[in-house]
Protein backbone atom coordinates (compact mmCIF):
# COMPACT_ATOMS: atom_id res chain seq x y z
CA UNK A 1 -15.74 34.50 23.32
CA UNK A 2 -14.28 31.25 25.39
CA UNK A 3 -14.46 28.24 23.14
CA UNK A 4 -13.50 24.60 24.35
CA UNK A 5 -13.49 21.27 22.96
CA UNK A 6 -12.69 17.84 25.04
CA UNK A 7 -11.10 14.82 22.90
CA UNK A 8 -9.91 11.27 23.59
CA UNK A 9 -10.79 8.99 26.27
CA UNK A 10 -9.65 8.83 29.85
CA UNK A 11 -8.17 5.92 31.51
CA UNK A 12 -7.66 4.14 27.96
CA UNK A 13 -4.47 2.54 27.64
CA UNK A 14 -2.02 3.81 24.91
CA UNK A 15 -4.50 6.93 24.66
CA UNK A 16 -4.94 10.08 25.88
CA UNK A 17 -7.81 12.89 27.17
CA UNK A 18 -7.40 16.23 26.47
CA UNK A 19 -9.55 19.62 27.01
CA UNK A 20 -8.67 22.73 25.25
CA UNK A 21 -9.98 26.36 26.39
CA UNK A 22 -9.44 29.51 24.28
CA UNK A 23 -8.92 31.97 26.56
CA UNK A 24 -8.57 36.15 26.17
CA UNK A 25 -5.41 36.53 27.66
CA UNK A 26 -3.30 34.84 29.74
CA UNK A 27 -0.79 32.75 27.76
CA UNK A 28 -0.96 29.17 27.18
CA UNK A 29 -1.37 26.98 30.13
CA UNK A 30 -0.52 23.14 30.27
CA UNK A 31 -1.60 21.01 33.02
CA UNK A 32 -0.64 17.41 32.56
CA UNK A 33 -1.46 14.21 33.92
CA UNK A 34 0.51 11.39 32.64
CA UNK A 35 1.33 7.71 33.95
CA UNK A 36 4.69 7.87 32.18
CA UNK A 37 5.25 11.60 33.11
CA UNK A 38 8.54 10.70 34.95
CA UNK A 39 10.25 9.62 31.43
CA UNK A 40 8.38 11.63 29.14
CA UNK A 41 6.54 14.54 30.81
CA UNK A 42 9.07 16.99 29.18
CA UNK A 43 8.37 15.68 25.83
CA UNK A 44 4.86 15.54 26.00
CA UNK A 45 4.83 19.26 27.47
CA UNK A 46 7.31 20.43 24.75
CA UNK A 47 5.10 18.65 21.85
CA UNK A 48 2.11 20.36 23.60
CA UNK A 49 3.29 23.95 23.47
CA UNK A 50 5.03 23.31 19.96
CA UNK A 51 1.90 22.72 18.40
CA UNK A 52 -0.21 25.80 19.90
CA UNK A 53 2.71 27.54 18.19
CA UNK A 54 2.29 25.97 14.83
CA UNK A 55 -1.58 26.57 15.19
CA UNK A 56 -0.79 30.61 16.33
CA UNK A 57 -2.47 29.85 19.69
CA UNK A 58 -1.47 32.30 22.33
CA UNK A 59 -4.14 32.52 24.82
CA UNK A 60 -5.21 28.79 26.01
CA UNK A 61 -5.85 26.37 28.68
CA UNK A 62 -4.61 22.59 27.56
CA UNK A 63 -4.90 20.02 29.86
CA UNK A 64 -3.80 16.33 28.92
CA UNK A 65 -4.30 13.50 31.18
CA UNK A 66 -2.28 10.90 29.14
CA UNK A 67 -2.04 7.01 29.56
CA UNK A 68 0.66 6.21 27.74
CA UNK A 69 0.07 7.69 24.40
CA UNK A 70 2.50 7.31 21.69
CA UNK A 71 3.68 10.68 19.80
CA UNK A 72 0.88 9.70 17.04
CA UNK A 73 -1.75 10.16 19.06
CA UNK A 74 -0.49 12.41 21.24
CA UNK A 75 -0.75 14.76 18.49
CA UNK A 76 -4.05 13.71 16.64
CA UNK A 77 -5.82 13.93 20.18
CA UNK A 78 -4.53 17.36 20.40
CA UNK A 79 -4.77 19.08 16.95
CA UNK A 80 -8.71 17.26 16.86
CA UNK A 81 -9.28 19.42 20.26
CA UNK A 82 -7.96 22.39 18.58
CA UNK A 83 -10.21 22.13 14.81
CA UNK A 84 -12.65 21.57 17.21
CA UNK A 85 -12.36 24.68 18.62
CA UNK A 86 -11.08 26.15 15.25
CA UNK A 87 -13.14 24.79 12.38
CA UNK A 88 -11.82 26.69 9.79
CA UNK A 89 -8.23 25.93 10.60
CA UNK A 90 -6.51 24.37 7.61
CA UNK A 91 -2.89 23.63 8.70
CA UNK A 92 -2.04 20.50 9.64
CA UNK A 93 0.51 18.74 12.18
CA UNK A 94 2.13 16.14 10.31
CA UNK A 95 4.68 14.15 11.17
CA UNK A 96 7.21 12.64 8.86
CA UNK A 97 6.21 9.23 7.16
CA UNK A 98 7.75 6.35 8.82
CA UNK A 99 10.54 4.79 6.35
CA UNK A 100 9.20 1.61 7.45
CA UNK A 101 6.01 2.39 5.29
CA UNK A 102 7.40 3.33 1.92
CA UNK A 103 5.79 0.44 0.34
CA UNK A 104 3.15 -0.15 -1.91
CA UNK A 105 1.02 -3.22 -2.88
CA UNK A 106 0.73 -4.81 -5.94
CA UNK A 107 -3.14 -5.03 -7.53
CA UNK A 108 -3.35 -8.88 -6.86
CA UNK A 109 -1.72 -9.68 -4.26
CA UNK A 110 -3.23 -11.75 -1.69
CA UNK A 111 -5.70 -10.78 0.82
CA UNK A 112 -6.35 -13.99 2.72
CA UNK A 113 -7.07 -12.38 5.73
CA UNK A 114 -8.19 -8.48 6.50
CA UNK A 115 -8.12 -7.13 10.13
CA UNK A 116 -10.38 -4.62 10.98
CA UNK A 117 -9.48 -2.05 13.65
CA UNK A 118 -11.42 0.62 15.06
CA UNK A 119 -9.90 3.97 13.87
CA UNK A 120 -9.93 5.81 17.51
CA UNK A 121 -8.05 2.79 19.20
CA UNK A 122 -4.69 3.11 19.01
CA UNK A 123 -3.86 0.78 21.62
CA UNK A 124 -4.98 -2.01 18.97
CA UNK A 125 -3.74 -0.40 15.86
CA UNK A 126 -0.43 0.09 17.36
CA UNK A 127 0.19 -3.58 17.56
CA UNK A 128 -1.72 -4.82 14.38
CA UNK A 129 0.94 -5.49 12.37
CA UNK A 130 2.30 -7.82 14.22
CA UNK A 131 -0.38 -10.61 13.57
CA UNK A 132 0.72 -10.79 10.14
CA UNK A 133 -2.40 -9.86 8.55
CA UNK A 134 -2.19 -9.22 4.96
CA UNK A 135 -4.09 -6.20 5.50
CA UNK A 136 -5.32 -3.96 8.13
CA UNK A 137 -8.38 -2.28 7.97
CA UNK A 138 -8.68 1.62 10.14
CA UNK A 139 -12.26 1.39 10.54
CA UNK A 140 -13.63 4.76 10.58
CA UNK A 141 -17.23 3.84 10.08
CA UNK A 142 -19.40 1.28 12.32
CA UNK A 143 -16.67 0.56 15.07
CA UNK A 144 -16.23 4.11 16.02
CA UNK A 145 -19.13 5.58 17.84
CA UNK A 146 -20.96 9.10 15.67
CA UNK A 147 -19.58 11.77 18.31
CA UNK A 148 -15.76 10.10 17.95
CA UNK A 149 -15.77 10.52 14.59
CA UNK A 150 -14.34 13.82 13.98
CA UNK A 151 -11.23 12.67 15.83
CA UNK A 152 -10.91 9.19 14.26
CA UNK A 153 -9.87 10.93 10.85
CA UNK A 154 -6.98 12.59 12.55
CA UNK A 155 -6.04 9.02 14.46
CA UNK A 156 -5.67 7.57 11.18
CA UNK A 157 -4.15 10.04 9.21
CA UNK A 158 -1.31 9.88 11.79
CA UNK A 159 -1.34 5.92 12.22
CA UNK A 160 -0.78 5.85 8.01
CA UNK A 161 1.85 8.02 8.36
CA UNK A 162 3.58 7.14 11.68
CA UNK A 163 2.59 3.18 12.88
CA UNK A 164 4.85 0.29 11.21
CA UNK A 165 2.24 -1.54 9.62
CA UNK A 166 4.79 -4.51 8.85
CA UNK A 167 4.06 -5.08 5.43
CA UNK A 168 0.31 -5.44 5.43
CA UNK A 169 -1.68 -3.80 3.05
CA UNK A 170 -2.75 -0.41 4.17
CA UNK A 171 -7.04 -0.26 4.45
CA UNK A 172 -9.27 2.45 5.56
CA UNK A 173 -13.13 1.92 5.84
CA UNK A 174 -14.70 4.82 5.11
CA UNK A 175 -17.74 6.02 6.24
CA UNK A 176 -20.97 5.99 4.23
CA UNK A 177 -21.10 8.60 1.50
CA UNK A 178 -21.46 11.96 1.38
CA UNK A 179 -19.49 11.70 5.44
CA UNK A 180 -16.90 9.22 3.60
CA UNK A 181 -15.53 12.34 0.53
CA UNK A 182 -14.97 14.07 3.41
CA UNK A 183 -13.03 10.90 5.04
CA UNK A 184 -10.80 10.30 2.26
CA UNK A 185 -8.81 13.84 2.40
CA UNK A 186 -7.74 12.47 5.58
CA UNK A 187 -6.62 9.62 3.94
CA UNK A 188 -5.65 9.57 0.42
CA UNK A 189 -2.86 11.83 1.00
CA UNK A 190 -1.03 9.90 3.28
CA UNK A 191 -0.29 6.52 2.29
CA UNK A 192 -3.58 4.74 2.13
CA UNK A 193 -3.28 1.34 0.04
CA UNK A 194 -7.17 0.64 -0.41
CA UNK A 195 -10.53 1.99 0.49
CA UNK A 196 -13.20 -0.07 1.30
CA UNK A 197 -16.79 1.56 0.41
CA UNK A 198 -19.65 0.00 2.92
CA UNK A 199 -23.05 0.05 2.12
CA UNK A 200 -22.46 0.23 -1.90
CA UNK A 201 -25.49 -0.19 -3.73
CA UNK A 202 -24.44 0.87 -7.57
CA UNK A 203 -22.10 2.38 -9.56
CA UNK A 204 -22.32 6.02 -8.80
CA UNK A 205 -21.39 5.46 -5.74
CA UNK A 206 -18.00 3.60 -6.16
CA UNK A 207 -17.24 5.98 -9.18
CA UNK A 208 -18.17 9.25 -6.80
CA UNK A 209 -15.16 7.94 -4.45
CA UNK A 210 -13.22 7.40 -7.67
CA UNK A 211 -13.46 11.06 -8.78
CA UNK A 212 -12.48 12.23 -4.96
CA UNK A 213 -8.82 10.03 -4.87
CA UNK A 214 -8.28 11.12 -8.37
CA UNK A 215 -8.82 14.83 -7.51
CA UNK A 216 -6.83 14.51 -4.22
CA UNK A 217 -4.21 12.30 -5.80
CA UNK A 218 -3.70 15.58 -8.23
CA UNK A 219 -3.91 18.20 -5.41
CA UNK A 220 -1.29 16.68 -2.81
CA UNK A 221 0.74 14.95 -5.83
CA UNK A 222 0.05 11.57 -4.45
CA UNK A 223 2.42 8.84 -6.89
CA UNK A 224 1.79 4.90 -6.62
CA UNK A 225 -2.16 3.47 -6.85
CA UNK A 226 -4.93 3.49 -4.23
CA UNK A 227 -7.46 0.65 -4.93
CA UNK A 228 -10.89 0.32 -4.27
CA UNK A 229 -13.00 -2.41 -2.06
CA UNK A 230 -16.69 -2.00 -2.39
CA UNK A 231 -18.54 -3.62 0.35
CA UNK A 232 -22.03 -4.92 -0.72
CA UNK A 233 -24.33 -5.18 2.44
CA UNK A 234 -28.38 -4.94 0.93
CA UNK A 235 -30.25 -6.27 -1.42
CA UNK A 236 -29.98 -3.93 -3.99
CA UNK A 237 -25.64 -4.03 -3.86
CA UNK A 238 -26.27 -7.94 -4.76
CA UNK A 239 -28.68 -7.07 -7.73
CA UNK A 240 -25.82 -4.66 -9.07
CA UNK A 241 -22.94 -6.91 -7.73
CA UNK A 242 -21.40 -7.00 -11.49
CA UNK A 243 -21.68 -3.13 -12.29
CA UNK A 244 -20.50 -2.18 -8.85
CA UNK A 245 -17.32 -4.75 -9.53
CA UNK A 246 -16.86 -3.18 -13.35
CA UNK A 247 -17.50 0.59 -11.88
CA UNK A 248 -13.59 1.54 -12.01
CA UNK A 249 -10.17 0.20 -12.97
CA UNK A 250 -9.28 0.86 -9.24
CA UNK A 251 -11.97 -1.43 -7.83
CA UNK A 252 -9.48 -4.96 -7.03
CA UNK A 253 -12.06 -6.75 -4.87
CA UNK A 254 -15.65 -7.13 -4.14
CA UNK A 255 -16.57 -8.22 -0.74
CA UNK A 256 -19.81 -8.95 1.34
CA UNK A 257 -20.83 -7.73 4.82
CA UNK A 258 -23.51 -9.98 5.83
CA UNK A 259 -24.55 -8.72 9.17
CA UNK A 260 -26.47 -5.70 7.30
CA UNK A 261 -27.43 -8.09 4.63
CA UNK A 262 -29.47 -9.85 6.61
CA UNK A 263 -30.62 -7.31 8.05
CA UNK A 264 -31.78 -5.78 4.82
CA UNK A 265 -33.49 -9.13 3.23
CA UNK A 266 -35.55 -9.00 6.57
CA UNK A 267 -34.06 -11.72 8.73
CA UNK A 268 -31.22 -12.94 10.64
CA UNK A 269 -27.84 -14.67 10.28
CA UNK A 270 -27.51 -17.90 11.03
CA UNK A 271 -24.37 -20.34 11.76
CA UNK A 272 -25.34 -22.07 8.41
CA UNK A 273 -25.72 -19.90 6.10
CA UNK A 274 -28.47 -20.74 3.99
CA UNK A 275 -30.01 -17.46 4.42
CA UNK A 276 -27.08 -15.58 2.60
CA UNK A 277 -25.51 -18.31 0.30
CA UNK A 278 -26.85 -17.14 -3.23
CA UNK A 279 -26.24 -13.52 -1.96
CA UNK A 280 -22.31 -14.75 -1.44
CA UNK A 281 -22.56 -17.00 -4.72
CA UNK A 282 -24.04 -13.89 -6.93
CA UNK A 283 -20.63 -12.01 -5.66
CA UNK A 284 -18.46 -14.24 -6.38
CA UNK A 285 -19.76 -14.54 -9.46
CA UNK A 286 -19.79 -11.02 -9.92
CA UNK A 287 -16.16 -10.62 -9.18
CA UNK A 288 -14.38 -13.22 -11.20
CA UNK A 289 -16.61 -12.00 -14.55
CA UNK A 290 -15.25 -8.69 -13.64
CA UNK A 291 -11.53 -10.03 -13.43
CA UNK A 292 -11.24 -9.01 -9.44
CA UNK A 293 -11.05 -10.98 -6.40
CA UNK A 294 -13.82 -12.25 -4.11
CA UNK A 295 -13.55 -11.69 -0.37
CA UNK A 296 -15.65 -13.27 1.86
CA UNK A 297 -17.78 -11.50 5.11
CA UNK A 298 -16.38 -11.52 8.85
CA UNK A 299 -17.22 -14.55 11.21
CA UNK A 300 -18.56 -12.81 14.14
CA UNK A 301 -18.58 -15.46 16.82
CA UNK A 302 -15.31 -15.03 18.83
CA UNK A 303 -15.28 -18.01 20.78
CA UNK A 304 -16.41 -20.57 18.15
CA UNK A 305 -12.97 -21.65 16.25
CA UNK A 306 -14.55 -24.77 14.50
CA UNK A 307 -17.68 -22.61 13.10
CA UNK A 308 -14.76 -19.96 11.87
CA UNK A 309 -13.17 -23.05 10.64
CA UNK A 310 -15.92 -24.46 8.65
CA UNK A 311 -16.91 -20.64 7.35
CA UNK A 312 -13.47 -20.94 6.06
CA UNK A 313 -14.02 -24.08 4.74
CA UNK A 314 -17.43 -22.95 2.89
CA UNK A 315 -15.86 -19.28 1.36
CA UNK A 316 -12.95 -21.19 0.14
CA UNK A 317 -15.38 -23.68 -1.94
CA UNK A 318 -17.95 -21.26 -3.02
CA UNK A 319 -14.85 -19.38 -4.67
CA UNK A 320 -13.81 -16.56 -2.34
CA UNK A 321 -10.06 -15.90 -1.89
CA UNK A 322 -10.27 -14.21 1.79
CA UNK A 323 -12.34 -13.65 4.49
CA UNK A 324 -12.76 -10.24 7.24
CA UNK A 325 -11.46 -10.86 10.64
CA UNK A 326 -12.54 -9.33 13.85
CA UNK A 327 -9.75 -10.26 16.26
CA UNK A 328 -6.37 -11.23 15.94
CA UNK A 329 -6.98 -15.49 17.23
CA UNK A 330 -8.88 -15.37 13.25
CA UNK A 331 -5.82 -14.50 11.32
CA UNK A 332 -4.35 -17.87 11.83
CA UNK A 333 -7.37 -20.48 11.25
CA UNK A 334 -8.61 -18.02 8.18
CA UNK A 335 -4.38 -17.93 6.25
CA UNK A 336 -4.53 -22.53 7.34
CA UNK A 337 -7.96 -22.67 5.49
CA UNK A 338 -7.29 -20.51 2.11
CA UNK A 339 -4.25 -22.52 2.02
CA UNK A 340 -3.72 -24.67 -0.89
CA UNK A 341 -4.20 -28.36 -0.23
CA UNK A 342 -1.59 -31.24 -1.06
CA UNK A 343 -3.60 -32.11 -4.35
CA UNK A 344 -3.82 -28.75 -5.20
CA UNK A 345 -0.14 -27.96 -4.86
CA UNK A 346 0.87 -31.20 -6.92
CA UNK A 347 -1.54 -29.94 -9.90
CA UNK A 348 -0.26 -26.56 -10.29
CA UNK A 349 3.48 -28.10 -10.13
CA UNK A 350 2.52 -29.91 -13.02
CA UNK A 351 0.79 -27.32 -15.15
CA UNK A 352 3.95 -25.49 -14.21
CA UNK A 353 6.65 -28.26 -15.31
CA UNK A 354 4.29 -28.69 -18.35
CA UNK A 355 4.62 -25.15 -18.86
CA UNK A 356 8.28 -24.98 -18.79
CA UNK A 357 8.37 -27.98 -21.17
CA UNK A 358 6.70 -26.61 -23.83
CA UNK A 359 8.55 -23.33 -23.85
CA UNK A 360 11.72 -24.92 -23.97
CA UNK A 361 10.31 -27.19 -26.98
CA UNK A 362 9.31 -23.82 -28.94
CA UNK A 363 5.43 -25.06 -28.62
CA UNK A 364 2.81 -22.52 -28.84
CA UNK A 365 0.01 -25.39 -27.15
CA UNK A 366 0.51 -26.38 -23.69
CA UNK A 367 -0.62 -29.57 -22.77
CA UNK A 368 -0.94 -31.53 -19.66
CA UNK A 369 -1.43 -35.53 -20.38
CA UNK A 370 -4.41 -35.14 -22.94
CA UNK A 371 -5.70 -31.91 -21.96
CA UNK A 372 -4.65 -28.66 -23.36
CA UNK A 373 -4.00 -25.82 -21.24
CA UNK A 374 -5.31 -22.36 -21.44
CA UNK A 375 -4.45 -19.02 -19.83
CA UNK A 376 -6.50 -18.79 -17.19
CA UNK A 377 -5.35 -22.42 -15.90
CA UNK A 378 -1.96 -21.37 -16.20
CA UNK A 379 -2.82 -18.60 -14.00
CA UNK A 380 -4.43 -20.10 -11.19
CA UNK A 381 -1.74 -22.58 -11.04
CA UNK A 382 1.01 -19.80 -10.43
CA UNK A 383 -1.03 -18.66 -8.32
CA UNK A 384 -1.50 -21.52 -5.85
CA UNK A 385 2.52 -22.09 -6.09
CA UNK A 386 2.53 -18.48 -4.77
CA UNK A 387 0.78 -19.36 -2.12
CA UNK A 388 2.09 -22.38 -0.95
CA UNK A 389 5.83 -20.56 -0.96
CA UNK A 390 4.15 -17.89 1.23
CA UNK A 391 2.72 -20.01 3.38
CA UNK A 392 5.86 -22.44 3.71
CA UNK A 393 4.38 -25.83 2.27
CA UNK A 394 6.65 -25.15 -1.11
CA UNK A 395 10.71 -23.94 -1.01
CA UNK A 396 10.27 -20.34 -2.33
CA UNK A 397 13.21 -21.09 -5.28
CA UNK A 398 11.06 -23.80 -6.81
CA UNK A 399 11.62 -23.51 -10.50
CA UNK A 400 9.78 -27.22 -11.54
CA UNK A 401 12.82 -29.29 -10.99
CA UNK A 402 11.53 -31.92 -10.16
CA UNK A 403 11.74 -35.30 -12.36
CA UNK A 404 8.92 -34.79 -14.70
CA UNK A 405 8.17 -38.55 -14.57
């Protein structure tokens, strides 16, 4: 029986097509078709025929018409063309983990800004890193089309593994449940950071994907955590906001989508906002009670930089600590408006110096002019002076020395 399977796309820059026939008989035969087959047509060819080795594939027609594919995809284009063809195959074509991405990510660090990136582009998740994000998100649900799917998983298995992310935080959307248990073995085991969970309505469904890391965490022997980002996009995930937040130690944000929110509640979403405000207030809400952070929807209008900058604006005074971002130009506008203001930064230096003052005395009470202060005051001033040294408005050795008076 002749089975064959076409993957990729042609003409796609930094990708690759490829069509795989089993055959009979007749050996393996390669016909390729690259723009950068001058340089690296002997690579590509030897990659090609190494891996129909490590897959036991004797009889086969491969053909790759390559645009300038990077080993990473090179080799998730190829091995999705050949599970295609071979379901049951279990063996996978890994390549080793890129030094660069030996990292993890501390629970509360900041996630001003979150790029999303469709998980079958690698010509845009290639470069992500270099915008500075503090995180990327491999999008393997709505920006990657039903029949691409399939081959997405193995894109971003590889990109974990084999793209220099540059520090960011390390994000995978995953698709809707049950499709997105099935996601996160492609996933979990290879360096994720955090999942984000769309469409989450309650509980179950957040602890469901809990029970799947944990099991896959045990099987591969994964060390270091992997958080959890529920998305709340309906009615419903609002109602349940606070039990979806409190569902499982992993959950470190709770975030909004708003473009199937409004959908959902029946109308549509507007530049203002009015529609979706107490949906955004009930989450914030719902996130600080539950100790986690708030992260605001995606602006969806491209070309309008003073509407992103007002969104900003808006997220940043209802409470939110970051905001989704669609295209690189976002990055910027959204880190400038979650930045801490003058006032802001000359408070928390004096909660700090306070602070400092009152340990050296041997106090127990802090106190700040007439006002005592409490833990969670203390908090949120560290963590604005942590945010003005990342963002250069405050010299990263600042220890409160200045004069006090």
């Amino acid at each position: 029986m002749v089975v064959n399977a076409e993957v990729g796309k042609k003409g796609e820059s930094s990708d690759c097509w490829v069509r795989l026939e089993l055959l009979p008989r007749g050996g393996i035969s390669l016909k390729l078709k690259s723009k950068v087959g001058s340089m690296y047509g002997d690579s590509i060819r030897g990659l090609a025929k190494e891996m129909m080795e490590f897959f036991d594939i004797e009889n086969a027609s491969l053909e790759i018409e390559d645009e300038g594919a990077l080993p990473f995809a090179l080799k998730a284009r190829i091995e999705s063309a050949v599970k295609k063809c071979l379901p049951s195959l279990k063996k996978e074509f890994l390549g080793e983990v890129l030094s660069e991405n030996l990292y993890g990510v501390e629970r509360d660090r900041f996630r001003r800004s979150r790029l999303y990136v469709p998980g079958d582009q690698p010509r845009l998740i290639i470069n992500s890193g270099l915008y500075q994000p503090d995180g990327i998100i491999l999008d393997l649900e709505d920006s990657v089309a039903p029949g691409e799917k399939g081959s997405a998983r193995f894109m971003v298995r590889n990109a974990l593994r084999e793209v220099d992310f540059r520090g960011a935080e390390r994000m995978v959307r995953i698709n809707q449940l049950p499709m997105g248990l099935a996601d996160l073995e492609f996933v979990v085991p290879h360096g994720v950071h955090t999942i984000l969970i769309p469409k989450c309505e309650d509980e179950r469904t957040v602890q469901e994907v809990d029970a799947k890391v944990q099991s896959l965490q045990k099987e591969y022997k994964v060390k270091g955590e992997i958080y959890l980002m529920p998305i709340i996009e309906t009615a419903l995930g609002v109602i349940n906001a606070y039990r979806i937040a409190t569902s499982s130690p992993r959950v470190v944000a709770l975030t909004i989508g708003l473009e199937d929110f409004t959908a959902d509640i029946g109308t549509e979403r507007t530049k203002a906002g009015e529609e979706s405000r107490l949906a955004r207030q009930t989450v914030v809400l719902a996130a600080r009670a539950a100790g986690i952070q708030p992260i605001d929807s995606v602006y969806s209008d491209l070309a309008d930089e003073e509407g992103l900058q007002e969104s900003v604006r808006e997220a940043k005074a209802l409470g939110f600590e970051g905001k989704g971002c669609i295209h690189p130009s976002q990055i910027r506008i959204i880190h400038q408006g979650f930045a801490p203001t003058e006032r802001e930064i000359e408070w928390a230096k004096r909660v700090s110096m306070a602070l400092a003052k009152a340990q050296q005395e041997g106090k127990g009470v802090v106190a700040l002019g007439n006002k005592m202060i409490d833990p969670p005051v203390v908090k949120r001033a560290e963590r604005i002076l942590k945010l003005a040294m990342l963002n250069g408005q405050l010299s990263a050795d600042w220890k409160g020395r200045e004069d006090e008076s």
